[in-house]
C-alpha atoms as a PDB file:
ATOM      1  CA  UNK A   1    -110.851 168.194  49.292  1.00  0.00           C
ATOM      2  CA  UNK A   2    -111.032 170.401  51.698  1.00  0.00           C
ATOM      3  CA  UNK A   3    -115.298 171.672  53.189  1.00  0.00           C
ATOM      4  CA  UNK A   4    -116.232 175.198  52.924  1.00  0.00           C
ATOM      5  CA  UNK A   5    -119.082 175.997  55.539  1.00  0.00           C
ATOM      6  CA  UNK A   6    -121.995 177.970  55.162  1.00  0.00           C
ATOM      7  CA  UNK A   7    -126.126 178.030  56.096  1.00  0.00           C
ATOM      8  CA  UNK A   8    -129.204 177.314  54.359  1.00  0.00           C
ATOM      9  CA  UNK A   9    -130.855 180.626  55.527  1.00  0.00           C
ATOM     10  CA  UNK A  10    -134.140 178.649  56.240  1.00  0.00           C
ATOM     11  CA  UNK A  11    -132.449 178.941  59.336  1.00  0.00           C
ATOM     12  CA  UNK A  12    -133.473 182.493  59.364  1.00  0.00           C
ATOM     13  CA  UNK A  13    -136.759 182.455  57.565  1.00  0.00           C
ATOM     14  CA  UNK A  14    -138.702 184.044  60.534  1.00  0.00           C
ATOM     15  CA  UNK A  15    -136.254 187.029  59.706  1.00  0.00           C
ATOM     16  CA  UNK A  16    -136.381 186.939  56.351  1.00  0.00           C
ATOM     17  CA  UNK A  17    -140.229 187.114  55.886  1.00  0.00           C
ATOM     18  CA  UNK A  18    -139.201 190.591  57.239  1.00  0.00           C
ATOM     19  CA  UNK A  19    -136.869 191.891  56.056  1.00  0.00           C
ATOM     20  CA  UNK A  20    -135.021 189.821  53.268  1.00  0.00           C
ATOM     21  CA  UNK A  21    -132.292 191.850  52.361  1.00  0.00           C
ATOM     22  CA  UNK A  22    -131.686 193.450  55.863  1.00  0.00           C
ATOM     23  CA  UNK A  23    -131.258 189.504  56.759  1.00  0.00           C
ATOM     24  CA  UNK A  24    -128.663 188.978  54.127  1.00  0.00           C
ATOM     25  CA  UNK A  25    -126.772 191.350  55.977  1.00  0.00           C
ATOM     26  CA  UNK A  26    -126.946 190.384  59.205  1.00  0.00           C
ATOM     27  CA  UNK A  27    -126.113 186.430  57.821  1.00  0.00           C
ATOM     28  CA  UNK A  28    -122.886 188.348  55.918  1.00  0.00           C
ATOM     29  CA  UNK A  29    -122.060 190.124  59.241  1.00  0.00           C
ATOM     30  CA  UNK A  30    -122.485 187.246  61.092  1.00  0.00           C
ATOM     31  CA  UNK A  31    -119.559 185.786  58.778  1.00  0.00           C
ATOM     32  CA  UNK A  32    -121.239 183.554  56.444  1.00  0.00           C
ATOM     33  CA  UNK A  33    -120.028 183.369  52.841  1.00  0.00           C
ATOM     34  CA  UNK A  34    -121.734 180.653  51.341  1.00  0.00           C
ATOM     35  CA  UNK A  35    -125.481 180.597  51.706  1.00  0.00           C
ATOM     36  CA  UNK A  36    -128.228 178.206  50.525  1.00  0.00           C
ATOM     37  CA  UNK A  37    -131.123 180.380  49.213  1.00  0.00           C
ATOM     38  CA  UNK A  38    -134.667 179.178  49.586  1.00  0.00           C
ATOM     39  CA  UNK A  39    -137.655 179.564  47.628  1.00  0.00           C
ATOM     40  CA  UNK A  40    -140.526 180.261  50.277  1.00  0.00           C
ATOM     41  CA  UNK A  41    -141.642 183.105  52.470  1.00  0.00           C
ATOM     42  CA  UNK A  42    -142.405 181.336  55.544  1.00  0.00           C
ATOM     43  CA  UNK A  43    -144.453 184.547  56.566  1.00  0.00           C
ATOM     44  CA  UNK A  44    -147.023 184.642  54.012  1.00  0.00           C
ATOM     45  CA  UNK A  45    -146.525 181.153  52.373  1.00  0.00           C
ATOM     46  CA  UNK A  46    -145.891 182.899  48.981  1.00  0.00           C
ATOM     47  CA  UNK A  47    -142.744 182.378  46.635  1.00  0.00           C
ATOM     48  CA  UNK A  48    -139.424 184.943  46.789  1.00  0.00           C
ATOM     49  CA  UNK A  49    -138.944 184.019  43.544  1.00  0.00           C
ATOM     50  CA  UNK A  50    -142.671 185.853  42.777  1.00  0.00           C
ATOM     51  CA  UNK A  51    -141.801 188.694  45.012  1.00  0.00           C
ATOM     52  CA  UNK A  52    -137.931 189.841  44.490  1.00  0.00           C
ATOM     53  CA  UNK A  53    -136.168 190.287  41.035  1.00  0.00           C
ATOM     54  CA  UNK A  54    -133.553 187.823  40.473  1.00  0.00           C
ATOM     55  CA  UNK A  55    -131.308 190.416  39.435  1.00  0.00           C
ATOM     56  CA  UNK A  56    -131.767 191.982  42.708  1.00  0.00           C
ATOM     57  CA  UNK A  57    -130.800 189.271  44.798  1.00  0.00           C
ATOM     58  CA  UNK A  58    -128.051 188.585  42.404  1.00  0.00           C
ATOM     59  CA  UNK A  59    -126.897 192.553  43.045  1.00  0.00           C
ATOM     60  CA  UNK A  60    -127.217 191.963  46.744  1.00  0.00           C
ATOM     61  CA  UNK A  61    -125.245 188.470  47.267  1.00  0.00           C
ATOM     62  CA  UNK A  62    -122.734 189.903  45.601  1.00  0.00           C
ATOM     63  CA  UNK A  63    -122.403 193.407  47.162  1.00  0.00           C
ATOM     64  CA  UNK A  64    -121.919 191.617  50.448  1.00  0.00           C
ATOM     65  CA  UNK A  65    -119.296 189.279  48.772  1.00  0.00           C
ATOM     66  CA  UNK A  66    -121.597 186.235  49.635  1.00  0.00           C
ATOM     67  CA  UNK A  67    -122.122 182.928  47.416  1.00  0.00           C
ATOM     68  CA  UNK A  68    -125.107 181.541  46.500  1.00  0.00           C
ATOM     69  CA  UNK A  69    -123.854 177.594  46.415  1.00  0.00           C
ATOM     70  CA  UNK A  70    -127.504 176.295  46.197  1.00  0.00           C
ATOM     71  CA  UNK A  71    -130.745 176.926  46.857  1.00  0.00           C
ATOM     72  CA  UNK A  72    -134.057 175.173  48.283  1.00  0.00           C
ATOM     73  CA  UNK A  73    -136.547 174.934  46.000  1.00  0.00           C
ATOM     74  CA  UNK A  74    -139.935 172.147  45.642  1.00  0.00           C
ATOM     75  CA  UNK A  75    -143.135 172.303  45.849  1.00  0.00           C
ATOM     76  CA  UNK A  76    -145.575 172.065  48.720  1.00  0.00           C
ATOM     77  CA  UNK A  77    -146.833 168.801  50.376  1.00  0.00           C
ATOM     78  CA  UNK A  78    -149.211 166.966  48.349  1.00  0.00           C
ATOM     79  CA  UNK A  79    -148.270 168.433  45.285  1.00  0.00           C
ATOM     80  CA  UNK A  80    -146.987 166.731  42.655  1.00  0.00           C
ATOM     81  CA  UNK A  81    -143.084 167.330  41.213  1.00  0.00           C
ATOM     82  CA  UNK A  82    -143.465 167.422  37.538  1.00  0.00           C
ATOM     83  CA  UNK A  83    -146.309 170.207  38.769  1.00  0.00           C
ATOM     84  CA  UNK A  84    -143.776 173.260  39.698  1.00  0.00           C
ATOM     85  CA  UNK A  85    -142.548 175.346  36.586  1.00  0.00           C
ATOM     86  CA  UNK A  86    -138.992 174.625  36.755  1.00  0.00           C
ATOM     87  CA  UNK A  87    -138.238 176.050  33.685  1.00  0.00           C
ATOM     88  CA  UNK A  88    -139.080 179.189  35.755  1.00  0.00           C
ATOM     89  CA  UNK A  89    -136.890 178.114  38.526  1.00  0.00           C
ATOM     90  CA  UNK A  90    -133.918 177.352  36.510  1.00  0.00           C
ATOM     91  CA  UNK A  91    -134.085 180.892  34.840  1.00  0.00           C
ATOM     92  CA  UNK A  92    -134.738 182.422  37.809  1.00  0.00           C
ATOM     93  CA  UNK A  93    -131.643 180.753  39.471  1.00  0.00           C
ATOM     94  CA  UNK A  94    -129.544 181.490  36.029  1.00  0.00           C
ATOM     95  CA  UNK A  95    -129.739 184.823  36.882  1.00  0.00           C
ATOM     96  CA  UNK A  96    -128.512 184.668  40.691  1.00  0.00           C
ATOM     97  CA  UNK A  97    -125.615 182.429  39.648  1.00  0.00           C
ATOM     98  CA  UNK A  98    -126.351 179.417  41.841  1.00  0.00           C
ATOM     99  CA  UNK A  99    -125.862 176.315  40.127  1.00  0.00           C
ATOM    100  CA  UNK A 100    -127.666 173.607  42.235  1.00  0.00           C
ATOM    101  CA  UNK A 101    -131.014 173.252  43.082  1.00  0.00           C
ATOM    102  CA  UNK A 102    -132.302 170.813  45.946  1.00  0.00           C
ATOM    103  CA  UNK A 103    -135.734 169.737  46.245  1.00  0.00           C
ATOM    104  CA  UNK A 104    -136.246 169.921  49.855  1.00  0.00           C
ATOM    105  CA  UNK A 105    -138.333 167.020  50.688  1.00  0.00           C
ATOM    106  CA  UNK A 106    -140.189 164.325  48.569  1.00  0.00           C
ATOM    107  CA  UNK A 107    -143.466 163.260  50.357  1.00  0.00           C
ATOM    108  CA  UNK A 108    -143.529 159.554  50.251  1.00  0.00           C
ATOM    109  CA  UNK A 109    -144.414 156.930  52.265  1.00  0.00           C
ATOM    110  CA  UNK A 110    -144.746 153.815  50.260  1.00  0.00           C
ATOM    111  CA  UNK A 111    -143.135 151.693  47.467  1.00  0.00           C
ATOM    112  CA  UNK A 112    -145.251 153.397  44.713  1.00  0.00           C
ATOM    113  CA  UNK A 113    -145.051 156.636  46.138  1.00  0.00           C
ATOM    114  CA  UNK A 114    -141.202 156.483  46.285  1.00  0.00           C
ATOM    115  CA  UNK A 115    -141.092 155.114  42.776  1.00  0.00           C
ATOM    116  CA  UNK A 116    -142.850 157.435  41.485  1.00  0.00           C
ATOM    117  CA  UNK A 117    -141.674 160.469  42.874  1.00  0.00           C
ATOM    118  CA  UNK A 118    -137.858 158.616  41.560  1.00  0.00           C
ATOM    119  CA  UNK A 119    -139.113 158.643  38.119  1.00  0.00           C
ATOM    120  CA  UNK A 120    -140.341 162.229  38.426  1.00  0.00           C
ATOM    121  CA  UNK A 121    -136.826 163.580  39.476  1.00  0.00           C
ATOM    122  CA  UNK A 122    -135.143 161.558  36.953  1.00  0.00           C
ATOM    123  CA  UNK A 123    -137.193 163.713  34.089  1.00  0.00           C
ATOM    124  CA  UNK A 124    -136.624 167.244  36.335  1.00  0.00           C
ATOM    125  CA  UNK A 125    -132.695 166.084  36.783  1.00  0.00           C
ATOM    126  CA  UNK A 126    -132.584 165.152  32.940  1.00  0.00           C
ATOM    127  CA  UNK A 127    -134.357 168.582  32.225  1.00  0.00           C
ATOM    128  CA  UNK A 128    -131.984 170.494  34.794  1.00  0.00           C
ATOM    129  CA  UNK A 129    -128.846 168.755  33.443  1.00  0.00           C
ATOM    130  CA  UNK A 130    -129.476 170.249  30.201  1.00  0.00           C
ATOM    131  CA  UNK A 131    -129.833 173.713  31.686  1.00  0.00           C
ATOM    132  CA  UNK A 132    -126.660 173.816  33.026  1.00  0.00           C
ATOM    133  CA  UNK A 133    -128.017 172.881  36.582  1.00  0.00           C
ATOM    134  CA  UNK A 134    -127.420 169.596  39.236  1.00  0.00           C
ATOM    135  CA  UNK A 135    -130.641 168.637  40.897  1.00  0.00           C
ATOM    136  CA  UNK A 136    -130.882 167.734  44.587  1.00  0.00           C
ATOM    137  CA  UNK A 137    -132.902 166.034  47.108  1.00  0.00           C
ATOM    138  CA  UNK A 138    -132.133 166.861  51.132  1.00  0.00           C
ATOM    139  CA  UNK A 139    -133.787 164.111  53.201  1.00  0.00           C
ATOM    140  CA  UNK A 140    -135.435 163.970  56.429  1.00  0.00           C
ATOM    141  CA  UNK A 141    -136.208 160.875  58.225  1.00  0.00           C
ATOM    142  CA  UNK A 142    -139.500 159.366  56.511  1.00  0.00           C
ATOM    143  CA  UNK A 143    -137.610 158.586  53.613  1.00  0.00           C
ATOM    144  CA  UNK A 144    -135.852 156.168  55.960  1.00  0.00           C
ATOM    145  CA  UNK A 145    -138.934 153.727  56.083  1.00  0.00           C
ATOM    146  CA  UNK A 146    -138.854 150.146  55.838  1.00  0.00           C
ATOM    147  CA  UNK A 147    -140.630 148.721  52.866  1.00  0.00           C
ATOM    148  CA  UNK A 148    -139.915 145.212  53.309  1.00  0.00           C
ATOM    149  CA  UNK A 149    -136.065 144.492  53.359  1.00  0.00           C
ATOM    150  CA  UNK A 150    -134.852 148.142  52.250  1.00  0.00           C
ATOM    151  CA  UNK A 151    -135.835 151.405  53.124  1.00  0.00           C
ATOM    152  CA  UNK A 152    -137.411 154.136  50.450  1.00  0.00           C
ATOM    153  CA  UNK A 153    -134.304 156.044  50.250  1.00  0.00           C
ATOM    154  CA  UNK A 154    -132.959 152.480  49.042  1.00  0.00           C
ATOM    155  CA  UNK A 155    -135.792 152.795  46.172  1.00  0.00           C
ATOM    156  CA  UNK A 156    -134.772 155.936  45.656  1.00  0.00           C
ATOM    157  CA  UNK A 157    -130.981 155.867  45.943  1.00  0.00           C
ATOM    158  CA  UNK A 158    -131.183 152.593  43.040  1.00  0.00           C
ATOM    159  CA  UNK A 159    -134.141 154.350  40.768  1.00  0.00           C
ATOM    160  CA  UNK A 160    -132.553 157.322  39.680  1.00  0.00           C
ATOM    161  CA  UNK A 161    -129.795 158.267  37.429  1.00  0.00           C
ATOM    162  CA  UNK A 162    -126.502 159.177  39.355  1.00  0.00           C
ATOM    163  CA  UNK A 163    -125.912 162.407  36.640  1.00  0.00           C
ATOM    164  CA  UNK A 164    -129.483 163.480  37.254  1.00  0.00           C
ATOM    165  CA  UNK A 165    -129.646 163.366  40.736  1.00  0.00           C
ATOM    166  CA  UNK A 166    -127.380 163.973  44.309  1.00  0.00           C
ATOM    167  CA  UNK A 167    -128.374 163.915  47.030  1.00  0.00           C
ATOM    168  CA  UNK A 168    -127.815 166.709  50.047  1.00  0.00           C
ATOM    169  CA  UNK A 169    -127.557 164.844  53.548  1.00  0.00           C
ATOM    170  CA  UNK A 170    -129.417 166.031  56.623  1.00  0.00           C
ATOM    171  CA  UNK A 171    -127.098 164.626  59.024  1.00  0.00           C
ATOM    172  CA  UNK A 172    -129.445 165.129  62.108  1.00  0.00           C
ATOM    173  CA  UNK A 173    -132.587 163.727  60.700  1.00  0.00           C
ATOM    174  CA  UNK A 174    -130.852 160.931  59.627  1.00  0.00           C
ATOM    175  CA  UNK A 175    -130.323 160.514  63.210  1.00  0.00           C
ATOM    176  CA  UNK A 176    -133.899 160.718  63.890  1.00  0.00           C
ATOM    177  CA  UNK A 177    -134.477 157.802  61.702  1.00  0.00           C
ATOM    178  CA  UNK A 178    -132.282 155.368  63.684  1.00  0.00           C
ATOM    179  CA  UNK A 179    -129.450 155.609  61.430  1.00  0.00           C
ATOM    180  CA  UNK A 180    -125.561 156.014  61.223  1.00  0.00           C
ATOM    181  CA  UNK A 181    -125.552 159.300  58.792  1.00  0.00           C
ATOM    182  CA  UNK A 182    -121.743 158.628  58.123  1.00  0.00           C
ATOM    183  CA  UNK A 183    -122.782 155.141  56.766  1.00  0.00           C
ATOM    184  CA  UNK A 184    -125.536 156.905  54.626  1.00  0.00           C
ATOM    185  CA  UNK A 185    -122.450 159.368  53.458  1.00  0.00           C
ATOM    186  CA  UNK A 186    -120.535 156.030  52.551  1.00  0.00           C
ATOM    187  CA  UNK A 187    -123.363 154.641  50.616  1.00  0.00           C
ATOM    188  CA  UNK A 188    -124.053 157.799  48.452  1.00  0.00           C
ATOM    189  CA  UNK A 189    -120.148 158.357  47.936  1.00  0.00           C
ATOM    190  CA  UNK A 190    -120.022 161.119  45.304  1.00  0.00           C
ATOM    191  CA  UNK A 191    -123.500 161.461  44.818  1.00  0.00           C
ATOM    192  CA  UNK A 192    -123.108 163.793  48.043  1.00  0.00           C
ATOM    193  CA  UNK A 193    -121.073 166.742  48.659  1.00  0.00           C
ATOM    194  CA  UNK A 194    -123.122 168.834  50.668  1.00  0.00           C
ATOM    195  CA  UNK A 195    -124.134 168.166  53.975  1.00  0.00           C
ATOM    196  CA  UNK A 196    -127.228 170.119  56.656  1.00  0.00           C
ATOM    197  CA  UNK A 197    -125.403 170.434  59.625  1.00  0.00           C
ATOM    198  CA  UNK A 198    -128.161 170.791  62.871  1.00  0.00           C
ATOM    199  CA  UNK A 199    -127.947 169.393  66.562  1.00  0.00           C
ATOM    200  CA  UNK A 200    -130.126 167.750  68.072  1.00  0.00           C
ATOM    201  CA  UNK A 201    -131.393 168.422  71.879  1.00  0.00           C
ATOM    202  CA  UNK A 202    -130.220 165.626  74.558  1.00  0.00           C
ATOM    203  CA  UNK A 203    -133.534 165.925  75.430  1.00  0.00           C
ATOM    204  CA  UNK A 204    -134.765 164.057  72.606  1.00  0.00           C
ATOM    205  CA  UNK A 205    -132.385 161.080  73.012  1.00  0.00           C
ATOM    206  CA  UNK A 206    -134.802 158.817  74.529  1.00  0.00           C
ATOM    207  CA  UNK A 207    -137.030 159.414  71.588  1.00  0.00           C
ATOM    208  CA  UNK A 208    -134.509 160.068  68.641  1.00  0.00           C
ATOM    209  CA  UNK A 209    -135.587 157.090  66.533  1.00  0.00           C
ATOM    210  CA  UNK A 210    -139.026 158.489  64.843  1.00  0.00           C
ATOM    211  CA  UNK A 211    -139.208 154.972  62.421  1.00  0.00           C
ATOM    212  CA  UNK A 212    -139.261 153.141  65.424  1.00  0.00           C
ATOM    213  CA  UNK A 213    -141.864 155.284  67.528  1.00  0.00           C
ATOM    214  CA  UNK A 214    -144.223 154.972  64.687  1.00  0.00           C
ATOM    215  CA  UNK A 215    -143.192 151.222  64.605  1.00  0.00           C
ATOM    216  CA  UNK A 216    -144.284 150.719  68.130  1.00  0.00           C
ATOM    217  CA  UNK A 217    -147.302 152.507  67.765  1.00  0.00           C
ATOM    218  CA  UNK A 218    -148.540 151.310  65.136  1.00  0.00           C
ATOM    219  CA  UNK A 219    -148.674 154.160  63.029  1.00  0.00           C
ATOM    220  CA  UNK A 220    -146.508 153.486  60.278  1.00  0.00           C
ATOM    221  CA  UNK A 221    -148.877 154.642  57.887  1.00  0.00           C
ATOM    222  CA  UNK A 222    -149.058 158.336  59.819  1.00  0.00           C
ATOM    223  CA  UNK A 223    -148.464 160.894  56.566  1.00  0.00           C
ATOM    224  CA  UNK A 224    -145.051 162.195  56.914  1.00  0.00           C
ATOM    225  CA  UNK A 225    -146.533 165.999  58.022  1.00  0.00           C
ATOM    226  CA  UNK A 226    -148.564 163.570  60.805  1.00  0.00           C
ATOM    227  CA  UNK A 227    -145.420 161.710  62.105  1.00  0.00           C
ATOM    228  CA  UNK A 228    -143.280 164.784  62.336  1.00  0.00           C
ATOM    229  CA  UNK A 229    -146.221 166.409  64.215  1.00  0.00           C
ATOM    230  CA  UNK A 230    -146.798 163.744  66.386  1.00  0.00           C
ATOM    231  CA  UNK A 231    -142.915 162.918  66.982  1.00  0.00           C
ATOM    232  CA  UNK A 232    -141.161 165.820  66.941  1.00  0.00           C
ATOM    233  CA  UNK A 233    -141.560 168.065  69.948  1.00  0.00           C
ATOM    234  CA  UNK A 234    -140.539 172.050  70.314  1.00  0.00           C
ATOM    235  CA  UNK A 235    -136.851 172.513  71.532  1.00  0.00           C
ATOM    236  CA  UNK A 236    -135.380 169.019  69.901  1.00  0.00           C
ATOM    237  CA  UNK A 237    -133.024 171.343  67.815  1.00  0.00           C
ATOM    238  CA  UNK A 238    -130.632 173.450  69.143  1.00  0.00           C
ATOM    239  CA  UNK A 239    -127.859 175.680  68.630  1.00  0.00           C
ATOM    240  CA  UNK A 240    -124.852 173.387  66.813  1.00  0.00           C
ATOM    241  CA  UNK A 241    -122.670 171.609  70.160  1.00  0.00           C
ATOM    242  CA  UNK A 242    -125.101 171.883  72.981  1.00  0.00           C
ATOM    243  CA  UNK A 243    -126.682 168.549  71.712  1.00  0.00           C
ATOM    244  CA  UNK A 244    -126.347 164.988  71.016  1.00  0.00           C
ATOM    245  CA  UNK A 245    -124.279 165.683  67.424  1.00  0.00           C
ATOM    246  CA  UNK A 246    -120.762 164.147  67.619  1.00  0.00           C
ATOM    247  CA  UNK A 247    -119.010 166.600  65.771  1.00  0.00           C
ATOM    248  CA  UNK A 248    -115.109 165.723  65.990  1.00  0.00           C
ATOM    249  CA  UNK A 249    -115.850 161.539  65.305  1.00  0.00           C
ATOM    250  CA  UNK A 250    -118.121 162.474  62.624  1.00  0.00           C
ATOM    251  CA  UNK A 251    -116.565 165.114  60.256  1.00  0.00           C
ATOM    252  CA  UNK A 252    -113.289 163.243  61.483  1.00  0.00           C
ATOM    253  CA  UNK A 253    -114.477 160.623  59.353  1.00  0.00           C
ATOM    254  CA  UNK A 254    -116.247 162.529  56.342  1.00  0.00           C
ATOM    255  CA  UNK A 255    -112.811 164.500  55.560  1.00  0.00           C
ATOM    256  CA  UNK A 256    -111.183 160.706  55.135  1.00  0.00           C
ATOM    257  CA  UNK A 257    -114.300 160.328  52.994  1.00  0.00           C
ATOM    258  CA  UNK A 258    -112.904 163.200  50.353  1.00  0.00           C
ATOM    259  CA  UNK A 259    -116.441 163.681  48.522  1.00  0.00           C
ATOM    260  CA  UNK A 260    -118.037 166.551  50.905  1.00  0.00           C
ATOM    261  CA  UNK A 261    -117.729 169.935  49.639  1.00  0.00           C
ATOM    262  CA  UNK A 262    -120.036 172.355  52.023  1.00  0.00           C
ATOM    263  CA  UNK A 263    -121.037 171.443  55.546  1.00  0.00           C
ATOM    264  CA  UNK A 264    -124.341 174.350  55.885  1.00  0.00           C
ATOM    265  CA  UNK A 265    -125.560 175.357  59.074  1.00  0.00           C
ATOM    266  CA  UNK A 266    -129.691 174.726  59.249  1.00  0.00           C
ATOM    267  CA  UNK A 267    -130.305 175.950  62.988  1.00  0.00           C
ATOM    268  CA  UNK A 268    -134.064 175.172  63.572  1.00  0.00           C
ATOM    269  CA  UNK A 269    -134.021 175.889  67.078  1.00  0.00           C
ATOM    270  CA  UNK A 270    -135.997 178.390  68.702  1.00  0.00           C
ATOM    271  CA  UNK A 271    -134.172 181.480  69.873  1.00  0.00           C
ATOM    272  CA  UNK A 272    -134.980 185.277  70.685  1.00  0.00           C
ATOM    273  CA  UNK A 273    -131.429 185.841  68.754  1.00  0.00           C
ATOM    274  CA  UNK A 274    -131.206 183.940  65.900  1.00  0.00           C
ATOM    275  CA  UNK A 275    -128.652 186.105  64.391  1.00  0.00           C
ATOM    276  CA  UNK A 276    -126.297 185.331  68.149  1.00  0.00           C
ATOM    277  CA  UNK A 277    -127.496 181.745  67.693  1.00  0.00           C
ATOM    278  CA  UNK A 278    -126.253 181.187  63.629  1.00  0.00           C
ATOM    279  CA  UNK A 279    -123.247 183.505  64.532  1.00  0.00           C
ATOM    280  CA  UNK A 280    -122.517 180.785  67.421  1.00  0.00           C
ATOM    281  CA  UNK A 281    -123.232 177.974  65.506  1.00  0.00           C
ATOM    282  CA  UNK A 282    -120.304 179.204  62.692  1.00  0.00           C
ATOM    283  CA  UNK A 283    -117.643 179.331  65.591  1.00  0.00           C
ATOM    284  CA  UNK A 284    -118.999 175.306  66.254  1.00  0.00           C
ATOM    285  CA  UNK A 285    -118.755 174.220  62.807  1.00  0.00           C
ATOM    286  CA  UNK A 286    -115.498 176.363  61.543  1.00  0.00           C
ATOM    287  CA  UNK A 287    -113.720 174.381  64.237  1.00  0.00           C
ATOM    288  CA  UNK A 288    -114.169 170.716  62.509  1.00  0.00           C
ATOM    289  CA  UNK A 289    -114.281 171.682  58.655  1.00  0.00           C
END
């Protein structure tokens, strides 16, 4: 199976909050086709499913010959899953055309957290299943905690139901938790086919392994919004191959792997081009998929 790239156009949000459709443009003329929409307006910390017509965006994607393949949608920290109106979302998202929907992070930090927030997905997977949709979660390195002799992506990985939930891979936060994310993409075999693709600063490769900082410190029990704040300084992303990412051994190894459909760009580096620095990171990525 061959991987199609693309970009979650968080990596653009600062843009976006400005001008959403001008954006789309510029993320079409920088030579994207497939793009991961996300739900919220950085800017103003409101919803773009509140503020733009879903037949608009539909209209748009399409008159600049782009592909919706997912989009990010959740709600905020410290709110509970089963609180959003997905029946909302999932009309919404009819509309567009985009047929997965990732929850893009789960806020948990303990065994009964993580179970909990597993049986909540289950019910919005079952419930998204029988819409016609495939429901997501994209990690980011808390979820790689140690509870004992697994981790909470372990509790989550073996308490949900393989049809109602896949998972979307964030390669470089893996990374930041300590761990191999090709041996992560082994574990999850099809339950994965789309992959965040970021790089991480060289910078940060004394520090890379947040789990064990906290370890060290003694602040395991740091809320994940805490540790990342604590942990993870300005300038540890970068534009995809000035950092520490091995991209020719890794996706060397995830096309023998067969499952991985879309490698997307998520470029959270800071830049006074984003536009250069997303068109750049393309040419990167285009060369290993």
């Amino acid at each position: 199976m061959s991987i199609a790239a693309g970009i979650n156009i968080f990596s653009v949000h600062k843009e976006l909050g400005e001008d959403y459709f001008g954006t789309l443009e510029k993320v079409a003329a920088a030579g994207y086709t497939n793009i991961e929409l996300v739900g919220f307006n950085m800017k103003t910390f409101t919803r773009f499913i509140d503020e733009i017509p879903a037949e608009s965006v539909r209209d748009k994607i399409r008159e600049l010959g782009l592909k919706a393949v997912a989009v990010h949608e959740g709600t905020m920290p410290g709110q509970e899953l089963d609180a959003n109106d997905w029946d909302n979302v999932m009309s919404y998202y009819d509309v567009v055309g985009s047929e997965r929907i990732v929850l893009p992070s789960v806020w948990i930090k303990d065994r009964e957290s993580a179970l909990r927030a597993a049986e909540q997905m289950n019910a919005i997977g079952k419930k998204m299943k029988e819409g016609g949709f495939q429901f997501y979660l994209h990690n980011h390195a808390h979820e790689f905690k140690r509870v004992g002799d697994e981790t909470l992506f372990d509790l989550l990985l073996a308490n949900t139901d393989p049809s109602y939930l896949k998972f979307e891979v964030d390669m470089a936060w893996v990374m930041r938790a300590g761990i191999d994310p090709v041996a992560v993409l082994e574990m999850l075999g099809e339950r994965c086919d789309m992959v965040h693709q970021k790089d991480i600063s060289k910078e940060a490769a004394g520090r890379l392994d947040i789990m064990e900082a906290m370890r060290l410190d003694g602040a395991e029990n740091l809320e994940p919004m805490e540790a990342y704040g604590k942990y993870v300084k300005p300038g540890d992303f970068v534009e995809l191959g000035m950092g520490l990412f091995d991209f020719a051994a890794v996706y060397e190894r995830i096309r023998s792997m067969g499952h991985i459909r879309y490698a997307l760009v998520e470029d959270e580096g800071e830049s006074e081009d984003k536009i250069g620095s997303i068109t750049r990171d393309l040419s990167v990525l285009g060369q290993y998929v």
